[in-house]
C-alpha atoms as a PDB file:
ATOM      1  CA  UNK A   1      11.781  13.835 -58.681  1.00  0.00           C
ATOM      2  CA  UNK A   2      12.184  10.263 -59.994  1.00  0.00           C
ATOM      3  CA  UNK A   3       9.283   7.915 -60.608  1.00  0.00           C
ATOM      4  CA  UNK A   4      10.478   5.923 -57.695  1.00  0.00           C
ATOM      5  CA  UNK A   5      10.600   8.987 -54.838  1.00  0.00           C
ATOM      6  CA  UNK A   6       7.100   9.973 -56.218  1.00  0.00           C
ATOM      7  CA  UNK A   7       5.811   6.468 -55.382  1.00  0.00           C
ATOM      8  CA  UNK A   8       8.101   5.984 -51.913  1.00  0.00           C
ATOM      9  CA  UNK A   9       6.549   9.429 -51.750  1.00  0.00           C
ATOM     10  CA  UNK A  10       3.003   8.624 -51.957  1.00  0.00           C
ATOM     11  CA  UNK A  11       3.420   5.717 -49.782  1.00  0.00           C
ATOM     12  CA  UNK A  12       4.990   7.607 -47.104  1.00  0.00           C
ATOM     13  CA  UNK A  13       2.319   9.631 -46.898  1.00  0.00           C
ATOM     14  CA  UNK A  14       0.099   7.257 -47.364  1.00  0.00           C
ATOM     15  CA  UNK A  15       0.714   5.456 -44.412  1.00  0.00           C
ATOM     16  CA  UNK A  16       1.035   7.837 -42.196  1.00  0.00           C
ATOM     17  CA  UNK A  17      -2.411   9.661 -42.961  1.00  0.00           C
ATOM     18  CA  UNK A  18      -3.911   6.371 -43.681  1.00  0.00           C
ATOM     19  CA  UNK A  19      -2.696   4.545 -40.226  1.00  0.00           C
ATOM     20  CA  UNK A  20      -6.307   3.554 -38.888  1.00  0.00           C
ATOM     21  CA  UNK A  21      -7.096   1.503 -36.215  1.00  0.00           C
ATOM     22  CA  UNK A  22      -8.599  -1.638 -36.080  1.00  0.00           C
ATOM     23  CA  UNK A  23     -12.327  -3.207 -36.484  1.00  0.00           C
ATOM     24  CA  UNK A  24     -14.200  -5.736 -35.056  1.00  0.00           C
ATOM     25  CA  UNK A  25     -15.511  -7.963 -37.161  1.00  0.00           C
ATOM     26  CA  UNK A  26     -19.213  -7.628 -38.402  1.00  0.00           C
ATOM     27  CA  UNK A  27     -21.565 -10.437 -39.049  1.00  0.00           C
ATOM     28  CA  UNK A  28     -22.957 -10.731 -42.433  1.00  0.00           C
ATOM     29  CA  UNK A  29     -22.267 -12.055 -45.651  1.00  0.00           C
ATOM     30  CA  UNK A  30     -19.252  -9.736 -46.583  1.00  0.00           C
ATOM     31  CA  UNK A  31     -16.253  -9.772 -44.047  1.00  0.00           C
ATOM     32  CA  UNK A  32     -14.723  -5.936 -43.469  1.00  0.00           C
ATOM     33  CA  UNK A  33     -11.401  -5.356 -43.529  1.00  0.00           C
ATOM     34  CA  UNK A  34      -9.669  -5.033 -40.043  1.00  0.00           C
ATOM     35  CA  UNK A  35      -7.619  -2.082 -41.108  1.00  0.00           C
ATOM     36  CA  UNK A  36      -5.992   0.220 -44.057  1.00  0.00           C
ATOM     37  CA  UNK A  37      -2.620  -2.266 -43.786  1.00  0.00           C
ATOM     38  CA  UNK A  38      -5.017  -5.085 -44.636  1.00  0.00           C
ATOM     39  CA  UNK A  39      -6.905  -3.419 -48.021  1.00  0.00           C
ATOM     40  CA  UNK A  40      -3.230  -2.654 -48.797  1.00  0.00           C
ATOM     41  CA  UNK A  41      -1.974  -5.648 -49.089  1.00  0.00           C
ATOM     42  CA  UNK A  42      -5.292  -7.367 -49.904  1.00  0.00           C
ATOM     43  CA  UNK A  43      -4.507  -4.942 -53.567  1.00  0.00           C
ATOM     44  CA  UNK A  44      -0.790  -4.749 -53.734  1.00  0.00           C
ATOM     45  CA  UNK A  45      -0.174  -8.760 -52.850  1.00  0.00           C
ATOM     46  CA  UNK A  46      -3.040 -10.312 -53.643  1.00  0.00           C
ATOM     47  CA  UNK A  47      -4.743  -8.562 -56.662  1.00  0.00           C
ATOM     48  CA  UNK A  48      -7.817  -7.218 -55.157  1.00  0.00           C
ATOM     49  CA  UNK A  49      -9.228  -3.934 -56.403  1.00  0.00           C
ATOM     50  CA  UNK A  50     -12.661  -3.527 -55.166  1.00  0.00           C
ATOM     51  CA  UNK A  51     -13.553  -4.341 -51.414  1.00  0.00           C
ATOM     52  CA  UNK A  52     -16.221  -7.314 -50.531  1.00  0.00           C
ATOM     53  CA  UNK A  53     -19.906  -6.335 -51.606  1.00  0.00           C
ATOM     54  CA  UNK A  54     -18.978  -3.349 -53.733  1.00  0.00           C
ATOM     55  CA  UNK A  55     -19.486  -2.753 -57.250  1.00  0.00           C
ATOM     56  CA  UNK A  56     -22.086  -5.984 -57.426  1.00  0.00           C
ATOM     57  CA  UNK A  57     -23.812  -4.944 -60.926  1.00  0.00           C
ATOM     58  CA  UNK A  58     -26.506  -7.176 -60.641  1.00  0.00           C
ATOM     59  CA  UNK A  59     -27.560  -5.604 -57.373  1.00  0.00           C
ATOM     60  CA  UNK A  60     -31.087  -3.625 -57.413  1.00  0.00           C
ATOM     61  CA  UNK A  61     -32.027  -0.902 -54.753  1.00  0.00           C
ATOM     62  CA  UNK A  62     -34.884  -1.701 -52.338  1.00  0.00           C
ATOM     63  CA  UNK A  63     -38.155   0.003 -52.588  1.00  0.00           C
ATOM     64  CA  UNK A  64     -36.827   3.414 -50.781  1.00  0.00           C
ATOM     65  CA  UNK A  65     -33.030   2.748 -51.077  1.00  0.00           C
ATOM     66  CA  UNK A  66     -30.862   4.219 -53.339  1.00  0.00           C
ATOM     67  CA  UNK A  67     -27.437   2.789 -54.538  1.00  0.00           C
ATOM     68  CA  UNK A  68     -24.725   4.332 -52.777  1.00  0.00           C
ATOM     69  CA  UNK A  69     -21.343   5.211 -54.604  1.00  0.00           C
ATOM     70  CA  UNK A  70     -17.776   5.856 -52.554  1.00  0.00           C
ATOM     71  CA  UNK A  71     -15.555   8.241 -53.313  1.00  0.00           C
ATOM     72  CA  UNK A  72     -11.838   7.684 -51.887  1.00  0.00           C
ATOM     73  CA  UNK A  73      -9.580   9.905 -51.449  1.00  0.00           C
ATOM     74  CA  UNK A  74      -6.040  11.168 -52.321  1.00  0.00           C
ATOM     75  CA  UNK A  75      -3.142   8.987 -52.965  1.00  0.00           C
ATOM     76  CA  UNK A  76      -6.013   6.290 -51.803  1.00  0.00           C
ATOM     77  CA  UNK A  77      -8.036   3.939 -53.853  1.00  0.00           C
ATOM     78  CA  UNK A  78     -11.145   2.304 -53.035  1.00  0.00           C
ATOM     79  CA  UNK A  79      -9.801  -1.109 -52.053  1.00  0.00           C
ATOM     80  CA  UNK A  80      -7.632   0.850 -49.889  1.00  0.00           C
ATOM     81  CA  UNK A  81     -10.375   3.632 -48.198  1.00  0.00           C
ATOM     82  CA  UNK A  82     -13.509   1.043 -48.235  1.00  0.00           C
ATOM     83  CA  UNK A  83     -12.171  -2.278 -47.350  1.00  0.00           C
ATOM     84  CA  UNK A  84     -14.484  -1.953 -44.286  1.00  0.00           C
ATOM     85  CA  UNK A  85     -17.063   0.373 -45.125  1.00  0.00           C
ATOM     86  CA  UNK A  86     -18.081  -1.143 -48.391  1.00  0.00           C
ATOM     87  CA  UNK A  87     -18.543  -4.631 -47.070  1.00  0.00           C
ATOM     88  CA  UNK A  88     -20.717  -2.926 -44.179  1.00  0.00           C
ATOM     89  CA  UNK A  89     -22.765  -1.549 -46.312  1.00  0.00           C
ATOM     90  CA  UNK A  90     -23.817  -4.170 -48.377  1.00  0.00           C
ATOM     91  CA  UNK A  91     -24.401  -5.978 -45.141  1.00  0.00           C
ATOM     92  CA  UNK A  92     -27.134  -3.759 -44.709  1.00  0.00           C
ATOM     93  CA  UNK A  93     -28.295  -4.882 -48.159  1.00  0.00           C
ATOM     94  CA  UNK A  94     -27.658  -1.706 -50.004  1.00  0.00           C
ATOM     95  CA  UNK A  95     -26.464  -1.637 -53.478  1.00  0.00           C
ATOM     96  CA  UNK A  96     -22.607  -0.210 -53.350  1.00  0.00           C
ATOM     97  CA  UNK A  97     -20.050   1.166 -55.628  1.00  0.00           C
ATOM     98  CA  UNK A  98     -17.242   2.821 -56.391  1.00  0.00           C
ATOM     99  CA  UNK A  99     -14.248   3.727 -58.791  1.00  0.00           C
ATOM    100  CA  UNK A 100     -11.024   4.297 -59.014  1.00  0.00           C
ATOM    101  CA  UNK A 101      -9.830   7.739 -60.322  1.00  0.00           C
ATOM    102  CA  UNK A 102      -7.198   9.933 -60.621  1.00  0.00           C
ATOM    103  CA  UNK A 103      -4.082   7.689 -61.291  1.00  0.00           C
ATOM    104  CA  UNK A 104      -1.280   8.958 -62.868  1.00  0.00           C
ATOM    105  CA  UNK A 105      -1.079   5.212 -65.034  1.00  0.00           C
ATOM    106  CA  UNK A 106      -3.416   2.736 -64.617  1.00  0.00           C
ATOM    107  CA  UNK A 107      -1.439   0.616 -62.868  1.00  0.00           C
ATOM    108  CA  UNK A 108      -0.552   2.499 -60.280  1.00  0.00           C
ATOM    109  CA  UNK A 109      -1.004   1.941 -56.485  1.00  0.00           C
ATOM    110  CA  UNK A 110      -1.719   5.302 -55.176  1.00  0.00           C
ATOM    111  CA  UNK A 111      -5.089   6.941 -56.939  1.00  0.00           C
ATOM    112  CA  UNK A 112      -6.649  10.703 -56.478  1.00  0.00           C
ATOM    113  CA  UNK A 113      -3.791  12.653 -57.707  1.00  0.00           C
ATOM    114  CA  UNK A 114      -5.015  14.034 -60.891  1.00  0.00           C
ATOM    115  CA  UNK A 115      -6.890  17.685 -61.181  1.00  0.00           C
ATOM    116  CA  UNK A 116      -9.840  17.508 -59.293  1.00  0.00           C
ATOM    117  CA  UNK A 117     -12.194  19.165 -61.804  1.00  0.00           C
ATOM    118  CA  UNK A 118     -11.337  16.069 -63.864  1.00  0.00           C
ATOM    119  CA  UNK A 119     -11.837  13.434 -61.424  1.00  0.00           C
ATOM    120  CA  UNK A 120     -15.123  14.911 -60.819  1.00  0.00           C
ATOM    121  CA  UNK A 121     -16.041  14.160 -64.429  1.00  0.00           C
ATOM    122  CA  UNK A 122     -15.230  11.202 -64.211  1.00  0.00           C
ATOM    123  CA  UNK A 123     -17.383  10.499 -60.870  1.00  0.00           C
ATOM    124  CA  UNK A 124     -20.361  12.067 -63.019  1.00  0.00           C
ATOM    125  CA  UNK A 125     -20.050   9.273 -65.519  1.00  0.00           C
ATOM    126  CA  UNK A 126     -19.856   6.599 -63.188  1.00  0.00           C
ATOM    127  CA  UNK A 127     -22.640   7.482 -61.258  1.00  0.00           C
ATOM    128  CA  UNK A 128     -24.428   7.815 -64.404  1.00  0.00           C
ATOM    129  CA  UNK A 129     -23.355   3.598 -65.401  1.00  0.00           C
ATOM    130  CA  UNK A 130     -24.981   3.741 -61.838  1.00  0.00           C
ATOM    131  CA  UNK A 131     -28.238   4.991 -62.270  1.00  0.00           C
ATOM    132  CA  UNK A 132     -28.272   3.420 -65.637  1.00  0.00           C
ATOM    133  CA  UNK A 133     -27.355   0.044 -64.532  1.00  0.00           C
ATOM    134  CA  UNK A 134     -29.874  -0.060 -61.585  1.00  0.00           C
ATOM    135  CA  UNK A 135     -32.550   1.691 -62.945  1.00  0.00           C
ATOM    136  CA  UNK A 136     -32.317   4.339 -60.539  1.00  0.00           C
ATOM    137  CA  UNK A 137     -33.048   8.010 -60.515  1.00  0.00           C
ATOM    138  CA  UNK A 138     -31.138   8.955 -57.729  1.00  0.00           C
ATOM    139  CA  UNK A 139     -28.033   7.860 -55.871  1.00  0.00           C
ATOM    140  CA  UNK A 140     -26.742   8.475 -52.226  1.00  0.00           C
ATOM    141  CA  UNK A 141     -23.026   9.754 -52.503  1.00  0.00           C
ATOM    142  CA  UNK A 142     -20.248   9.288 -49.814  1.00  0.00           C
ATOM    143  CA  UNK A 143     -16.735  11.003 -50.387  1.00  0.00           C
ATOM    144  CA  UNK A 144     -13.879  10.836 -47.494  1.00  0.00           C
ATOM    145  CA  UNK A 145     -11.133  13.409 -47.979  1.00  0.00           C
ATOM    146  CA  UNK A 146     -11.119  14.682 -51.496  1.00  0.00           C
ATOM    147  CA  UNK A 147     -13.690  12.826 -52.476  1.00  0.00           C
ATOM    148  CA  UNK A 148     -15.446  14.746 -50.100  1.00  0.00           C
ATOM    149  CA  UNK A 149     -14.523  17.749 -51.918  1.00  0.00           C
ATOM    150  CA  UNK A 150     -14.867  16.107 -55.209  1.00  0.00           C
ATOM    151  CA  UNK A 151     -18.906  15.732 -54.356  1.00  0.00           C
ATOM    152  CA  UNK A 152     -18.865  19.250 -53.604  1.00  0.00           C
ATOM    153  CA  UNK A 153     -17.806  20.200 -56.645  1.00  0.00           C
ATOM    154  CA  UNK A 154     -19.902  17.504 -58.521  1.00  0.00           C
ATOM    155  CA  UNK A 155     -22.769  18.887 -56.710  1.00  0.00           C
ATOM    156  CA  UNK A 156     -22.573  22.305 -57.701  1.00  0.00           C
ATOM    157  CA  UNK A 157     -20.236  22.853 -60.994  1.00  0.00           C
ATOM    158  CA  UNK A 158     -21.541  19.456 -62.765  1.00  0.00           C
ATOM    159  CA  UNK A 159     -24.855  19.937 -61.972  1.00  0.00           C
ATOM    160  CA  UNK A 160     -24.995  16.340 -60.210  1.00  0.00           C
ATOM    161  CA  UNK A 161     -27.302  17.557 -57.602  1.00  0.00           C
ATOM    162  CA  UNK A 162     -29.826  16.150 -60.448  1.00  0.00           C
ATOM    163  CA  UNK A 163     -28.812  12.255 -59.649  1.00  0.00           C
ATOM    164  CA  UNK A 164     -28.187  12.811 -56.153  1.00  0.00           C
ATOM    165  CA  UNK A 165     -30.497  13.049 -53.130  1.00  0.00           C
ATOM    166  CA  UNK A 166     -28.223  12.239 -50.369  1.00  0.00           C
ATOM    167  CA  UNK A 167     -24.406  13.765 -50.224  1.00  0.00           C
ATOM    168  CA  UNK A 168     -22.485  12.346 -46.803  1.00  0.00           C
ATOM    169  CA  UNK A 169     -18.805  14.292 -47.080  1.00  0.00           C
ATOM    170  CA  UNK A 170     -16.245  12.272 -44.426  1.00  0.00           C
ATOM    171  CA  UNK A 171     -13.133  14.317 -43.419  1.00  0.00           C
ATOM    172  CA  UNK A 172     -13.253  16.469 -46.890  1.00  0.00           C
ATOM    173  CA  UNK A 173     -11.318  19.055 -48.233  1.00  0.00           C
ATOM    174  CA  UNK A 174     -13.661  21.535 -48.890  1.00  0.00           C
ATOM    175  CA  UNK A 175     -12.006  24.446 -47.956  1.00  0.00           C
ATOM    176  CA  UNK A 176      -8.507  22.778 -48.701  1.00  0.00           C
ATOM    177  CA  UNK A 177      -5.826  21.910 -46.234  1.00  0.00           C
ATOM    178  CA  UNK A 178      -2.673  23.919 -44.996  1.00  0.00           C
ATOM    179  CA  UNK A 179      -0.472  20.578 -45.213  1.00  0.00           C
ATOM    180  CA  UNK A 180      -0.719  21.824 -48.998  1.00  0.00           C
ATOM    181  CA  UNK A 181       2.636  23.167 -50.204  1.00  0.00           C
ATOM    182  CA  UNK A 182       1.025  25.193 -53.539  1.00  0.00           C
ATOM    183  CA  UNK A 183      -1.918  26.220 -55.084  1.00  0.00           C
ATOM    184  CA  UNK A 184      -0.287  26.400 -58.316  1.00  0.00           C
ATOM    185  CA  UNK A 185      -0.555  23.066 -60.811  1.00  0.00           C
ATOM    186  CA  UNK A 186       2.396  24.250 -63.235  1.00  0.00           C
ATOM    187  CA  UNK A 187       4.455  24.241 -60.251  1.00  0.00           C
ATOM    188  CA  UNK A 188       4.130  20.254 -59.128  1.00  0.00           C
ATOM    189  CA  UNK A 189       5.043  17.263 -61.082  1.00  0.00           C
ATOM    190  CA  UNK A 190       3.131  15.108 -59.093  1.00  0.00           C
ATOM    191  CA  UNK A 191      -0.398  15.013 -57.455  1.00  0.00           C
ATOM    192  CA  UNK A 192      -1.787  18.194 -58.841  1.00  0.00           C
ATOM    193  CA  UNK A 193      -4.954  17.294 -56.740  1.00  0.00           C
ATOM    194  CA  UNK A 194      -2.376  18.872 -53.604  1.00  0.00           C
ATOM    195  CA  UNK A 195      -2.263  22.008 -55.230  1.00  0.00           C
ATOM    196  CA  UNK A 196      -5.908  21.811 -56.041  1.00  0.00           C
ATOM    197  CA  UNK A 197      -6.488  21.150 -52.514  1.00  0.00           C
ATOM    198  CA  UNK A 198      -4.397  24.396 -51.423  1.00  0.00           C
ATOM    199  CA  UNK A 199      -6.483  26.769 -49.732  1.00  0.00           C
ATOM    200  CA  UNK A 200      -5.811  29.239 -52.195  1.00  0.00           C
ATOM    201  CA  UNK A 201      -6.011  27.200 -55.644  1.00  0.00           C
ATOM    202  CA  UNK A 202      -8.110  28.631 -58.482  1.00  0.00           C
ATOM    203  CA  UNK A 203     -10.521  25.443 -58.207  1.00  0.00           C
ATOM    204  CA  UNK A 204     -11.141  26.109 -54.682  1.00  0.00           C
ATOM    205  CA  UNK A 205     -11.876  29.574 -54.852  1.00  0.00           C
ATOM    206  CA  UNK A 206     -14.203  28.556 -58.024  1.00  0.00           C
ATOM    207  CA  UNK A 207     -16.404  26.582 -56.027  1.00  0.00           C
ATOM    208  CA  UNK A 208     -16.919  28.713 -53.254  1.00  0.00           C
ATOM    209  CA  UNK A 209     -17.829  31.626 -54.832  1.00  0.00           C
ATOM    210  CA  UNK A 210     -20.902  31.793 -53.796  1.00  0.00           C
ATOM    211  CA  UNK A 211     -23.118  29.008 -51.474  1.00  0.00           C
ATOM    212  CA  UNK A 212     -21.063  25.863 -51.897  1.00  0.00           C
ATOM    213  CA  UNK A 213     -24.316  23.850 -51.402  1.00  0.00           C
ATOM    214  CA  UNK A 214     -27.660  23.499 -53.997  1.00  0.00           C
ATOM    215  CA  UNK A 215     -30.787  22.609 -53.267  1.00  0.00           C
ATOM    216  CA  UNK A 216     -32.580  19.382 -53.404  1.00  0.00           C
ATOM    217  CA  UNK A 217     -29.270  17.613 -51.626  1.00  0.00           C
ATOM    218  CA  UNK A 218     -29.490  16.521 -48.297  1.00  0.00           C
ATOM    219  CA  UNK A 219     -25.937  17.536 -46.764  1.00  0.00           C
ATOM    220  CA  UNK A 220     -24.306  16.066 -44.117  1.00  0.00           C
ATOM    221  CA  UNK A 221     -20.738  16.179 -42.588  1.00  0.00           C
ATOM    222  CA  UNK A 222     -18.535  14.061 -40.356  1.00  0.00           C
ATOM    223  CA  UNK A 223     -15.355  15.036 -38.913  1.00  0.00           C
ATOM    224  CA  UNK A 224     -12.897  14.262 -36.411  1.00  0.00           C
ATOM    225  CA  UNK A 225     -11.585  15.781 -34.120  1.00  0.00           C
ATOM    226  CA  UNK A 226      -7.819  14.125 -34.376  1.00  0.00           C
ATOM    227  CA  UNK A 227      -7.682  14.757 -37.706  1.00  0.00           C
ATOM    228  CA  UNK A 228      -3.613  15.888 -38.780  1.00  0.00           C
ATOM    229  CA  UNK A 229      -4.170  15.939 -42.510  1.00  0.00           C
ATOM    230  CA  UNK A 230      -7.259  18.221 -43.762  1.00  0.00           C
ATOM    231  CA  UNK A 231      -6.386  21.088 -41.477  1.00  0.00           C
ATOM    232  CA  UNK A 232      -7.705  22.831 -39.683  1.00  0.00           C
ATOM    233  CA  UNK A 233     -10.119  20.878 -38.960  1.00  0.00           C
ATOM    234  CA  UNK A 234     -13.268  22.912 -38.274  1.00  0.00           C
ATOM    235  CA  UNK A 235     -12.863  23.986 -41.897  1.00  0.00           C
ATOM    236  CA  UNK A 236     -14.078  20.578 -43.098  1.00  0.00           C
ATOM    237  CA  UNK A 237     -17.126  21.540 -41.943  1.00  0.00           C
ATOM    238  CA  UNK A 238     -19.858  24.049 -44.504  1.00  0.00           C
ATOM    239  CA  UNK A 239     -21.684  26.479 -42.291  1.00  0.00           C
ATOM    240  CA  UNK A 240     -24.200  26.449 -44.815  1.00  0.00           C
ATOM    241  CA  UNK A 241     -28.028  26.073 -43.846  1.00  0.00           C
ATOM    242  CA  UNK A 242     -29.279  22.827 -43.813  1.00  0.00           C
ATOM    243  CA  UNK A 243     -25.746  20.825 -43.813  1.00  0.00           C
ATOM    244  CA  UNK A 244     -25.850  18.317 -40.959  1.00  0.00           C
ATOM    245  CA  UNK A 245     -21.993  18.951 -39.252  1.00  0.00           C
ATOM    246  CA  UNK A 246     -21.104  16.710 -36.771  1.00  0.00           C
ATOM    247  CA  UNK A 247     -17.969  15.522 -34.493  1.00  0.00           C
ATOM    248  CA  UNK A 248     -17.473  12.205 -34.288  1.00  0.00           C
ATOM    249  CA  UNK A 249     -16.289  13.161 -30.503  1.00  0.00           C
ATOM    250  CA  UNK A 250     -19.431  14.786 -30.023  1.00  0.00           C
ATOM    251  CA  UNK A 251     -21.451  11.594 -30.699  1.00  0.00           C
ATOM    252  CA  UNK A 252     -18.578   9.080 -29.022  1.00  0.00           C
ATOM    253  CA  UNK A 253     -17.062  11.061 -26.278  1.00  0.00           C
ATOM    254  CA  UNK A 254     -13.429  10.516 -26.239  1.00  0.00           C
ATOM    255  CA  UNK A 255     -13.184   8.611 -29.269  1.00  0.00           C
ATOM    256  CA  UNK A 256     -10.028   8.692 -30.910  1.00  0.00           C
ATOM    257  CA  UNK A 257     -10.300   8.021 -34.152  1.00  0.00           C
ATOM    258  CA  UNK A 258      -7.578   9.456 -36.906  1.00  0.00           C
ATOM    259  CA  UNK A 259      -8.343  11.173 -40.654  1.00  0.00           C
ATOM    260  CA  UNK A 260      -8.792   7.525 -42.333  1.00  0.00           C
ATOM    261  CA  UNK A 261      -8.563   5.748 -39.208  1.00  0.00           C
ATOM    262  CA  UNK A 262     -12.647   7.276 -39.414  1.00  0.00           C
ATOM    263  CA  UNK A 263     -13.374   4.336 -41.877  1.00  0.00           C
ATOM    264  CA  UNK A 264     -12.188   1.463 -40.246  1.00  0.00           C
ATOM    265  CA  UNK A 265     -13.116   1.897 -36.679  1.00  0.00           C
ATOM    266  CA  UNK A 266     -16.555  -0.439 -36.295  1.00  0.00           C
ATOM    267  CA  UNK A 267     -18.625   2.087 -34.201  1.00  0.00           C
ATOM    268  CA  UNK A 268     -17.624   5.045 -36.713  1.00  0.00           C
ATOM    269  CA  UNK A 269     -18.561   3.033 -39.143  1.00  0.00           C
ATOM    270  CA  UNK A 270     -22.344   2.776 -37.534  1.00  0.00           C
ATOM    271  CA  UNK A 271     -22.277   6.157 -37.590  1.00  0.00           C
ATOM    272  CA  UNK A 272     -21.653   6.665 -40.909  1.00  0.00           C
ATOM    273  CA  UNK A 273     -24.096   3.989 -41.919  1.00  0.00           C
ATOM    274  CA  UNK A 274     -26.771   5.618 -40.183  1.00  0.00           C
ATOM    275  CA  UNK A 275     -26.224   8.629 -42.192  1.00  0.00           C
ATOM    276  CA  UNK A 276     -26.028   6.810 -45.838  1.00  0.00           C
ATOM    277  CA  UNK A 277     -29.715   5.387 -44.845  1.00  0.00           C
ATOM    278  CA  UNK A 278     -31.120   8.689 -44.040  1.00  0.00           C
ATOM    279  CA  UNK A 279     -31.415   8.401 -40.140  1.00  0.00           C
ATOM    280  CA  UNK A 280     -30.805  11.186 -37.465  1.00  0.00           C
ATOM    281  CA  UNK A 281     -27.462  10.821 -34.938  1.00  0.00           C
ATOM    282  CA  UNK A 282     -27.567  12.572 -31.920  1.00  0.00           C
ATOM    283  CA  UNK A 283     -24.839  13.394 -30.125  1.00  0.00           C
ATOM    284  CA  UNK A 284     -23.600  13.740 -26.556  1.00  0.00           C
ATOM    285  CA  UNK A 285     -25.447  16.638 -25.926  1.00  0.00           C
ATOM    286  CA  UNK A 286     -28.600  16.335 -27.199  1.00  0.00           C
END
């Protein structure tokens, strides 16, 4: 495949799995983006790689707050997955960051498609600069899609359960997703984080042998219920003890709210607000 059908490629994709709906907009001192279209072109046109509020390096923690770091997803990027959620979170006056990983050149627009084991490393040693740069000794980490899975696997195979006391997965590909064509790297030229998020890829089958989870994290994951890209979707959920899984729907009754569409709807973004400062949700039937 040619450089330019991997990128139309990506893009394709992209947009479809990315289409999210829009959000009102929130007081405060950092203006959310009303939708993925709008981080898109807030990057691609005008320059912009880091949302509103994030990555602020003279921010410190409150007493009782950690910093929070985001973790975007496949052929994403953090302007692209927190345009809204970063800018809502440090309008709640926490300390937020995040990187960009996994691009196959620097330059490019679509991130997260390198081998997952190695984007993980290199989430380690930014939450590290974290700690180090706030004076921290823990961090609250939030991953949508693979970098849901990426914590995961931070968590448990980099031992980062040490720097982090809070762990809130959004839509992730922890068990993989059948939209994956292979589980076999040698046999893609492009995004070998697909084949790593094959339910049958050697990295997958790594980190779940055994409990997925390790103590001293507090787990939570949110899913929804329209989700067409991690599928199916009840295996985004860990039925693991003391992982918090919960359906959007189940809090916001007939919510419909898509796989990234999750993080730029305003009253899923409460939710997951909520759960990066520790509190309870309750839903419908409680």
């Amino acid at each position: 495949m040619t450089r330019f059908k991997q990128l139309l490629t990506s893009c394709l994709v992209a947009l479809v799995g990315l289409n999210a709906c829009s959000t009102t907009t929130a007081q405060g001192k950092y203006e959310p983006k009303a939708n993925w279209t709008s981080s898109f072109l807030s990057m691609v046109v005008g320059g912009k790689t880091m949302p509103d509020g994030v990555n602020n390096w003279q921010c410190k923690p409150a007493h009782g707050q950690n910093p929070v770091v985001l973790v975007h997803g496949t052929f994403s990027s953090s302007m692209y997955s927190f345009g809204a959620l970063g800018p809502a979170l440090a309008n709640e006056s926490l300390c937020v960051f995040s990187v960009d990983y996994g691009a196959e050149n620097s330059n490019d627009w679509f991130k997260g498609v390198g081998p997952v084991d190695e984007s993980a490393s290199r989430i380690a040693e930014f939450v590290d600069l974290v700690k180090t740069t706030t004076g921290s000794s823990k961090i609250t980490l939030v991953g949508h899609s693979q970098g849901g899975l990426i914590g995961f696997y931070y968590l448990k195979m980099l031992q980062g359960a040490d720097h982090v006391d809070r762990f809130i997965a959004l839509a992730p590909s922890v068990n993989g997703t059948s939209i994956a064509k292979t589980p076999n790297r040698k046999a893609v030229e492009y995004c070998i984080a697909c084949a790593d998020q094959h339910p049958e890829s050697e990295l997958l089958r790594t980190l779940q042998a055994g409990q997925i989870t390790v103590p001293g994290v507090a787990y939570s994951v949110l899913v929804t219920k329209n989700d067409l890209v991690v599928l199916p979707i009840e295996k985004q959920f860990v039925e693991e003890p003391g992982v918090h899984n919960v359906y959007i729907q189940d809090v916001l009754p007939g919510k419909r709210v898509s796989h990234s569409g999750m993080l730029y709807d305003s009253d899923t973004l409460k939710l997951i607000t909520q759960l990066v400062k520790g509190e309870t949700i309750k839903t419908a039937a409680n």
